[in-house]
Protein backbone atom coordinates (compact mmCIF):
# COMPACT_ATOMS: atom_id res chain seq x y z
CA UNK A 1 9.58 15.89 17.07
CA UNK A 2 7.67 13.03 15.34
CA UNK A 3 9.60 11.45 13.06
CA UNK A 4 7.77 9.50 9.75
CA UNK A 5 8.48 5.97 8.69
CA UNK A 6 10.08 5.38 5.79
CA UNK A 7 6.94 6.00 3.21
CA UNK A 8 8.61 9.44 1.15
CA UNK A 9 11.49 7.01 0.26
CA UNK A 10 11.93 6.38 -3.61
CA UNK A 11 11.03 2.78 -3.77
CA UNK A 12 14.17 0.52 -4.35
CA UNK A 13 14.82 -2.22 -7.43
CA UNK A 14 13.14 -4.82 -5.06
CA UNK A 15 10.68 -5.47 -2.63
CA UNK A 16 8.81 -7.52 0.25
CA UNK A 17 5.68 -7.14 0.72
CA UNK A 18 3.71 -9.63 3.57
CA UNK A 19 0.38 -9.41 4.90
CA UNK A 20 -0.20 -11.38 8.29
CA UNK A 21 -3.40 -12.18 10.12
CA UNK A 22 -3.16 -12.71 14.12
CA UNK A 23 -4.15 -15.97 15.61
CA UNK A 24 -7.56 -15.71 17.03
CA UNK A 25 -7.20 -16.71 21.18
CA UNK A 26 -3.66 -15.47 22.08
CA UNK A 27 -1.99 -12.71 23.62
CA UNK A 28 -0.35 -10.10 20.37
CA UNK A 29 0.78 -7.22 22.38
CA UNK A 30 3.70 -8.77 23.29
CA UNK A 31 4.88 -10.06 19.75
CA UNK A 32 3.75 -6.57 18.45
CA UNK A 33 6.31 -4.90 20.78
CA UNK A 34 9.16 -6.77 19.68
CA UNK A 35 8.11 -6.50 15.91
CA UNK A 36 8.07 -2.78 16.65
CA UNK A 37 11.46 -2.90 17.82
CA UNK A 38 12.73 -5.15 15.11
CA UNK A 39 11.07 -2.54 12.33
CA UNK A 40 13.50 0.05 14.20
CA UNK A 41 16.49 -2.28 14.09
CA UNK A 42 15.96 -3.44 10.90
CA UNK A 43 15.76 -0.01 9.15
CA UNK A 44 19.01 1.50 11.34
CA UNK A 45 21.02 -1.76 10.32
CA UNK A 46 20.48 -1.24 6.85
CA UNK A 47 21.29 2.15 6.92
CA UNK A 48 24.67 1.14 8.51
CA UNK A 49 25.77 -1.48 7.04
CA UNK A 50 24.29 -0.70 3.63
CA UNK A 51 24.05 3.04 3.62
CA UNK A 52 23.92 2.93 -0.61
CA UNK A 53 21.16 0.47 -1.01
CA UNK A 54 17.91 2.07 0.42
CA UNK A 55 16.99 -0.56 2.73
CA UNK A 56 13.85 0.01 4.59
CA UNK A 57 11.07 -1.58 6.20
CA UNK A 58 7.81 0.57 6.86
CA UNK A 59 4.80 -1.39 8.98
CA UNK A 60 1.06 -0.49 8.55
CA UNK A 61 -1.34 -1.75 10.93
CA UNK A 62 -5.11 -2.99 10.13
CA UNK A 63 -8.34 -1.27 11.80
CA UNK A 64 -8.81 -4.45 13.67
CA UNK A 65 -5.54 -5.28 15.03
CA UNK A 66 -5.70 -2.05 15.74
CA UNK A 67 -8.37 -2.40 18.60
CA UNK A 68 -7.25 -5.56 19.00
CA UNK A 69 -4.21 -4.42 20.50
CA UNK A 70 -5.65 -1.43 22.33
CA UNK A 71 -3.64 1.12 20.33
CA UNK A 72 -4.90 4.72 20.90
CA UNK A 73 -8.35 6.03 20.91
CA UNK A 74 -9.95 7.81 19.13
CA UNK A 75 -8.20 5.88 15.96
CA UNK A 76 -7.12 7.74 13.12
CA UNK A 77 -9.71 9.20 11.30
CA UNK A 78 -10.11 7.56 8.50
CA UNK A 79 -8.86 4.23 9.21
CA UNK A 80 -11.84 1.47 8.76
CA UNK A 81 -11.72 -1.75 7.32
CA UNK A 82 -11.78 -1.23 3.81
CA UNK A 83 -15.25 -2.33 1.96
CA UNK A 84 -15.41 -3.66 -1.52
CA UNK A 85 -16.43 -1.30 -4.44
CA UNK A 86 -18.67 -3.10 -7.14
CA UNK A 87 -19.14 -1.42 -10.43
CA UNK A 88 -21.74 -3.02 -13.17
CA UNK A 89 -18.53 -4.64 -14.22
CA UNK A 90 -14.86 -5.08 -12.00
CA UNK A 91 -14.94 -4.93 -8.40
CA UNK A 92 -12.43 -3.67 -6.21
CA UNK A 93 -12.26 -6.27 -3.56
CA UNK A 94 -11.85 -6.12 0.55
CA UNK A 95 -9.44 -8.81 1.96
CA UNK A 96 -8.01 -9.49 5.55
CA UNK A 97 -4.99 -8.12 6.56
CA UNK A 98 -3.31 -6.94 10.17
CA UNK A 99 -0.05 -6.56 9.40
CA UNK A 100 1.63 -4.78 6.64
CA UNK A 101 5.16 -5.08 5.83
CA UNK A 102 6.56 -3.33 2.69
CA UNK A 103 10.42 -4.07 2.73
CA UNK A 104 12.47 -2.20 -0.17
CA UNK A 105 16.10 -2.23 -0.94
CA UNK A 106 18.79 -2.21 -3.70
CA UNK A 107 19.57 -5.90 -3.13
CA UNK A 108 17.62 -9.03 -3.13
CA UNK A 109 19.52 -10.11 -0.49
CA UNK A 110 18.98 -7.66 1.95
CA UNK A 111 14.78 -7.97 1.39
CA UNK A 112 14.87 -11.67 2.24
CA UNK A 113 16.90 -11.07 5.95
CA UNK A 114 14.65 -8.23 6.79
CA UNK A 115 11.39 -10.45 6.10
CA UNK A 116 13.14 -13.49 7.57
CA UNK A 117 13.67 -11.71 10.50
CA UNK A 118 10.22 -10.33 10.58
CA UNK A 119 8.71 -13.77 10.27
CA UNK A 120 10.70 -15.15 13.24
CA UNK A 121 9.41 -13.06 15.31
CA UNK A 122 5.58 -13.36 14.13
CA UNK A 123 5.37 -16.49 13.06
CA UNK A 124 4.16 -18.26 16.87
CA UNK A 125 0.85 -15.42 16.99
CA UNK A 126 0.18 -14.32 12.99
CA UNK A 127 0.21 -16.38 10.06
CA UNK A 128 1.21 -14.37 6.43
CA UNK A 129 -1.42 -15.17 4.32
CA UNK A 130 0.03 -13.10 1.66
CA UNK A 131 3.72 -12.58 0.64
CA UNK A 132 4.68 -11.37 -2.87
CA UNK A 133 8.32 -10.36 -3.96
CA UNK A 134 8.47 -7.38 -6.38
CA UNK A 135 11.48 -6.12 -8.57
CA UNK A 136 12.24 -3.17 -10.99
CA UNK A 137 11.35 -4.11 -14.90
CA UNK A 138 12.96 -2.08 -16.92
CA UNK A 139 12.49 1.65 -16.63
CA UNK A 140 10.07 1.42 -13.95
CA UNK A 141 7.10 -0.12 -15.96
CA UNK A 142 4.50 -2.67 -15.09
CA UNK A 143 4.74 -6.18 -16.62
CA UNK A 144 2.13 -4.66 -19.21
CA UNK A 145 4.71 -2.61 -20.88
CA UNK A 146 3.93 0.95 -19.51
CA UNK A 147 5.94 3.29 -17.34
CA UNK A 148 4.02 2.98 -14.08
CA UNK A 149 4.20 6.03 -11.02
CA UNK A 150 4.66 8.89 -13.85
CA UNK A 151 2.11 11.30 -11.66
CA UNK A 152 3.88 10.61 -8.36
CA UNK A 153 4.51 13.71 -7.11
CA UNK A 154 8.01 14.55 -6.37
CA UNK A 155 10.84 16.40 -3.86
CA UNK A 156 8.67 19.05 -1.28
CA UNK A 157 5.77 17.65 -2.39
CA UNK A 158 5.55 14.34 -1.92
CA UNK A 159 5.10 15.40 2.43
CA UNK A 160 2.31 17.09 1.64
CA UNK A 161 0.37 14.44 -0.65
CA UNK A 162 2.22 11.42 1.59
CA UNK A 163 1.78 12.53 5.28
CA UNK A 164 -0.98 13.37 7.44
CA UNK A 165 -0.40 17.17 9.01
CA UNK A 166 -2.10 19.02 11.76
CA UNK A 167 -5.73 18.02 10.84
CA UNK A 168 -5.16 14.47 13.10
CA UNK A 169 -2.37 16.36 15.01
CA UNK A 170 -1.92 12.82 17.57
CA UNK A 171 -1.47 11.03 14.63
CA UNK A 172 0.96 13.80 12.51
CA UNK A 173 3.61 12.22 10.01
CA UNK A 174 1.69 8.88 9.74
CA UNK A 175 -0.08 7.51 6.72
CA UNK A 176 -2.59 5.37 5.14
CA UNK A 177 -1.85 2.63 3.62
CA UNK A 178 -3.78 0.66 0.93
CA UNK A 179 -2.83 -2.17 -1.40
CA UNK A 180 -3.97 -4.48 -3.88
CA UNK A 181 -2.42 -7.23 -5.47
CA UNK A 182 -4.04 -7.03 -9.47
CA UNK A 183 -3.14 -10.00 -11.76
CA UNK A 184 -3.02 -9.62 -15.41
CA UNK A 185 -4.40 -10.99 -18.21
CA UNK A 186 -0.93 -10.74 -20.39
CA UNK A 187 -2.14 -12.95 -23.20
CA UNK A 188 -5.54 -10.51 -23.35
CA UNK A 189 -3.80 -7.11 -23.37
CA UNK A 190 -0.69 -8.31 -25.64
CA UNK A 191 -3.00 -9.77 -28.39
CA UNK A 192 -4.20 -5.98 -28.83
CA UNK A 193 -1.92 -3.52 -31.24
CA UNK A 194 -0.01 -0.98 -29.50
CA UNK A 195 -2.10 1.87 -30.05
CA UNK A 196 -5.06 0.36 -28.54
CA UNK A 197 -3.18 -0.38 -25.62
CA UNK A 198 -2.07 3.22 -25.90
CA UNK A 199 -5.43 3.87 -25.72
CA UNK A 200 -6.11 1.38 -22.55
CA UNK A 201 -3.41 3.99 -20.53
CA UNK A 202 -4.12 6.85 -22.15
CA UNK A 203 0.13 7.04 -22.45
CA UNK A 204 1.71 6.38 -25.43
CA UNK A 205 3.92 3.48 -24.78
CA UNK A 206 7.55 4.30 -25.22
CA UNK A 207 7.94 7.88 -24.40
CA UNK A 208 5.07 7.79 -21.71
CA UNK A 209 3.91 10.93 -22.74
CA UNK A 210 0.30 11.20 -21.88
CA UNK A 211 -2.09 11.93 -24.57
CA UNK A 212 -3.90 15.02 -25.40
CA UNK A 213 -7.13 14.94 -23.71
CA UNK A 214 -8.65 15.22 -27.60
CA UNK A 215 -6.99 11.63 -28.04
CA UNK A 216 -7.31 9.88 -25.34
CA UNK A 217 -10.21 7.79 -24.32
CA UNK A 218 -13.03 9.04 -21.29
CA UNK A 219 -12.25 5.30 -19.92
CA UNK A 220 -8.32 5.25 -20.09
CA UNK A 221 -6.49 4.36 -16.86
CA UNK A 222 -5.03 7.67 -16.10
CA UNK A 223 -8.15 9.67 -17.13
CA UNK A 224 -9.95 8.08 -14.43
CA UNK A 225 -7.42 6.94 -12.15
CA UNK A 226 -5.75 10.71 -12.01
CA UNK A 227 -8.08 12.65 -10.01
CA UNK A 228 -6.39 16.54 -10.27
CA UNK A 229 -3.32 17.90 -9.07
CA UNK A 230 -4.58 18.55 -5.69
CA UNK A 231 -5.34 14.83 -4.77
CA UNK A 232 -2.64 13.35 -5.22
CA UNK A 233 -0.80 10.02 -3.64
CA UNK A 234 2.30 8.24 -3.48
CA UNK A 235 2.60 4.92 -5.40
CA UNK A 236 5.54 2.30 -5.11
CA UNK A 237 4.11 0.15 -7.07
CA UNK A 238 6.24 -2.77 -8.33
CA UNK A 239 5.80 -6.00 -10.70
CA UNK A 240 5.96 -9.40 -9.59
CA UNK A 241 6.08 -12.90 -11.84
CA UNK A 242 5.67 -16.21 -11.94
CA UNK A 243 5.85 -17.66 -15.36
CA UNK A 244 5.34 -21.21 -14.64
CA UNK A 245 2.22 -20.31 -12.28
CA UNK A 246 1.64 -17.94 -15.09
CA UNK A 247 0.62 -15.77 -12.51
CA UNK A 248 2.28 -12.07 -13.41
CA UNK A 249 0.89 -9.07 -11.99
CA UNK A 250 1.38 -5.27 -9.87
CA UNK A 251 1.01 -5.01 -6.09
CA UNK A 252 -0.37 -1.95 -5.65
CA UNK A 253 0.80 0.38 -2.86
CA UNK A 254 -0.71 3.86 -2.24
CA UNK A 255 0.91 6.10 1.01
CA UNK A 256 -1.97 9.50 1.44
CA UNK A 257 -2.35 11.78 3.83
CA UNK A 258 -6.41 10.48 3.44
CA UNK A 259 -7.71 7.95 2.57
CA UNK A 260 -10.52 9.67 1.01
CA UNK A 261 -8.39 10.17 -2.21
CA UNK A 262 -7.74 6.73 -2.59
CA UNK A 263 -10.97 6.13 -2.17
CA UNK A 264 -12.51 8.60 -4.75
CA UNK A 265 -9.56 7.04 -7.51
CA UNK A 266 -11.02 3.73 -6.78
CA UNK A 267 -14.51 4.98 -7.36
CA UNK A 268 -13.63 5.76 -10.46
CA UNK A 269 -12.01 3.00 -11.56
CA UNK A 270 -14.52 0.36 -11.18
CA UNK A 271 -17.61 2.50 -10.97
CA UNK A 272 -16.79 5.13 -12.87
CA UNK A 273 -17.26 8.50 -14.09
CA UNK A 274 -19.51 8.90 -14.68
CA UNK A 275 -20.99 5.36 -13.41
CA UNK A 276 -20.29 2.89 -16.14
CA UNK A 277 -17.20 4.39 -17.40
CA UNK A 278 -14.96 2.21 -16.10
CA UNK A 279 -11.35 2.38 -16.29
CA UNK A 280 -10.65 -0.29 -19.19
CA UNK A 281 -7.38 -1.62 -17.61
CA UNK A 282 -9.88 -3.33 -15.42
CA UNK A 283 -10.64 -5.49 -18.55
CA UNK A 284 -7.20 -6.90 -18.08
CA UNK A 285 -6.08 -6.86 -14.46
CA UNK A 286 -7.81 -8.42 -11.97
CA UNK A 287 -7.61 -7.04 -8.24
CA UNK A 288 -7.25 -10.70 -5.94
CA UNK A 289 -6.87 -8.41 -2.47
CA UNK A 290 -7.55 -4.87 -1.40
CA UNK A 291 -6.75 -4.04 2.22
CA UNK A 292 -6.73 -0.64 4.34
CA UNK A 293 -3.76 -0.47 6.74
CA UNK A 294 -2.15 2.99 8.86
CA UNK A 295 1.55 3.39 8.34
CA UNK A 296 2.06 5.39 12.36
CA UNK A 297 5.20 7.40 12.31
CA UNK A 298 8.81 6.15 13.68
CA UNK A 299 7.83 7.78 17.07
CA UNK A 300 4.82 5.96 17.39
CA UNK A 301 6.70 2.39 16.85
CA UNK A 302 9.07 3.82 19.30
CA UNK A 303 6.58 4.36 21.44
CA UNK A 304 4.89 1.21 21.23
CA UNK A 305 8.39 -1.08 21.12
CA UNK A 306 8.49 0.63 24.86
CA UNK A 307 4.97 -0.07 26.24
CA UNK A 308 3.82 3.80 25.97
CA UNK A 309 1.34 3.65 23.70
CA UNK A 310 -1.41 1.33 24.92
CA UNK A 311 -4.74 1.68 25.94
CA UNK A 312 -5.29 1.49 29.77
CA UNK A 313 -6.85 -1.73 30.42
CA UNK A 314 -10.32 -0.96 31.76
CA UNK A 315 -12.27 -3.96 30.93
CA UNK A 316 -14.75 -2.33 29.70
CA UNK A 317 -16.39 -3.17 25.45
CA UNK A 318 -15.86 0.72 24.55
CA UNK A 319 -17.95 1.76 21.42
CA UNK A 320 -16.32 3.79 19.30
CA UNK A 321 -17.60 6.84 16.84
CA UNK A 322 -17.84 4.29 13.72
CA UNK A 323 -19.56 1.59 15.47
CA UNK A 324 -17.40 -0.06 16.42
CA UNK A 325 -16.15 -1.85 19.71
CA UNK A 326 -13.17 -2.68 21.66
C-alpha cells in the first residue's frame, strides 16, 4: 500500500519552510538518500515523543533535481518548472528551488530541530536560499486581518482535492506542490476603511462570511481566486514578520492532486477574468518567489532512502516528452 506524506495534515501553530538549491558539480544522490531517511525519522520521532503536537515534515522535490537525480521516468505528469504569469499589471513570478521542506508543529521548538537537522545533512551539496518561519495569528488570519484557508476543503474530502489517484497510478498518493512567498504592503491596505478592504476579499472582516455575489466586487480575492467547488486545493498557508525589516507577509502553500488548478487560480489572479480583472489583493501583496515542487508519497521516500528508486545509469542524454533531457 502507498502510503502519503504528511500533506492532509491540519497545519500546526508554526512552521518551517526552506527552499535549497544543489551545488552545481557534485554528486546529490547520496545526500538525497540520507535526507530521505531523515524526513522518515524526523516525522516518526515526533510522533513519539510528541504525539500531541502535530510534528511533521513533508519534502517536495523540483523538476530539475528531479532529473538531476535520475528519479523515475516518465516524471509525474504535470511536474515542470513553473513559468511566470504576467498580467497587464502583477506578475506571478518563477524562482529556483530543488528542495522543499515544509516543517509544521505545535511548538517552536520542535520546527527549529527538525530544520536543524535537515540542514546538517544538506548543507555540504545544497545551499537554502530561502527559509521563512511562519506562526498562527490569531484565528487563522493573514497579517492583513482576514481569516485565510476558509474554502479548504475538509475531512473525506480533502484526499480527493489533495492527492493524486489512479490517473498517474506510479505516482498515486503524491502531490504537487507550489508556493509563493507574497509580501505586503501593510501601510497601503491599512490606510483603506474596512469595508473597502471588505471589498479587496470579498469577506467581510470579522465574521468571514463571504459576501453575496450582488456585493462583492468581479476583482475580489476570492471571486477570482475560488475557481468552483470541483477544483479545489489544500492551503496551509501561514504569516510570517519582521517588523524591524518591515518585511511582513504569507508564504503561500498549495498541496493538488494537479497542478492544472493551481495553475488556472493563478491565471486569474494576475491575468484575470476576464483578462484585466485582476484580483485587487495583488495591489497590496507582492509575490517575491513562485516555485513548482512534487510532494512523492512516504513509500516513495522509503524507497529512495533504500536505493530502489533510481534510474539505471545508462549514460545516455534521454529526451523526455516535454523537451526535456536527462
Amino acid at each position: 500500500m502507498t502510503i502519503s506524506q504528511h500533506v492532509l495534515d491540519y497545519h500546526g501553530n508554526n512552521t518551517i519552510f526552506q527552499v535549497w538549491v544543489f551545488k552545481p558539480q557534485l554528486s546529490v544522490k547520496e545526500a538525497f538518500m540520507r535526507i530521505c531517511a531523515l524526513v522518515d525519522n524526523l516525522n516518526n520521532s515526533g510522533q513519539n515523543r510528541f504525539p500531541d503536537s502535530g510534528a511533521t515534515c513533508v519534502l517536495g522535490i523540483g523538476h530539475d533535481a528531479w532529473l538531476r537525480l535520475d528519479l523515475p521516468r516518465p516524471l509525474p505528469l504535470e511536474l515542470e518548472n513553473f513559468r511566470p504569469i504576467t498580467g497587464a499589471k502583477h506578475t506571478a513570478v518563477a524562482t529556483a528551488g530543488d528542495l522543499h521542506f515544509h516543517i509544521k508543529g505545535s511548538q517552536p521548538g520542535i520546527c527549529f530541530d527538525m530544520a536543524a537537522a535537515i540542514t546538517a545533512t544538506l548543507s555540504t551539496v545544497a545551499d537554502c536560499i530561502e527559509e521563512v518561519h511562519g506562526f498562527r495569528y490569531w484565528d487563522g488570519r493573514s497579517i492583513l486581518g482576514f481569516v485565510d484557508g476558509t474554502e479548504n476543503p475538509h475531512g473525506d474530502e480533502r484526499a480527493g482535492f489533495g492527492l493524486i489517484g489512479d490517473e498517474d497510478a506510479a505516482y498515486k498518493n503524491g502531490s504537487y506542490l507550489f508556493v509563493q512567498k507574497y509580501i505586503h504592503n501593510l501601510m497601503a491596505f491599512s490606510s483603506l476603511t474596512v469595508e473597502e478592504q471588505e471589498k479587496v476579499f470579498g469577506r467581510y472582516k470579522m465574521s468571514d462570511i463571504e459576501m453575496p455575489d450582488n456585493i462583492k466586487p468581479a476583482n475580489a480575492h476570492i471571486a477570482l481566486a475560488n475557481i468552483g467547488d470541483e477544483f479545489k486545493i489544500i492551503r496551509d498557508n501561514m504569516p510570517f514578520g519582521n517588523m524591524g525589516a518591515n518585511e511582513m507577509g504569507t508564504y503561500f502553500i498549495a498541496y493538488a492532486r494537479t497542478f492544472s488548478t493551481v495553475k488556472k487560480m493563478l491565471d486569474n489572479m494576475f491575468i484575470g477574468s476576464p483578462p484585466g480583472n485582476y484580483d485587487r489583493l495583488l495591489d497590496f501583496s507582492i509575490a517575491k518567489t513562485g516555485t513548482l515542487f512534487f510532494a512523492p508519497s512516504a513509500t516513495f521516500l522509503s524507497d529512495a532512502a533504500s536505493g530502489d528508486i533510481f534510474q539505471p545509469d545508462t549514460g545516455k542524454n534521454e529526451v523526455l516528452p516535454n523537451g526535456s533531457s536527462s
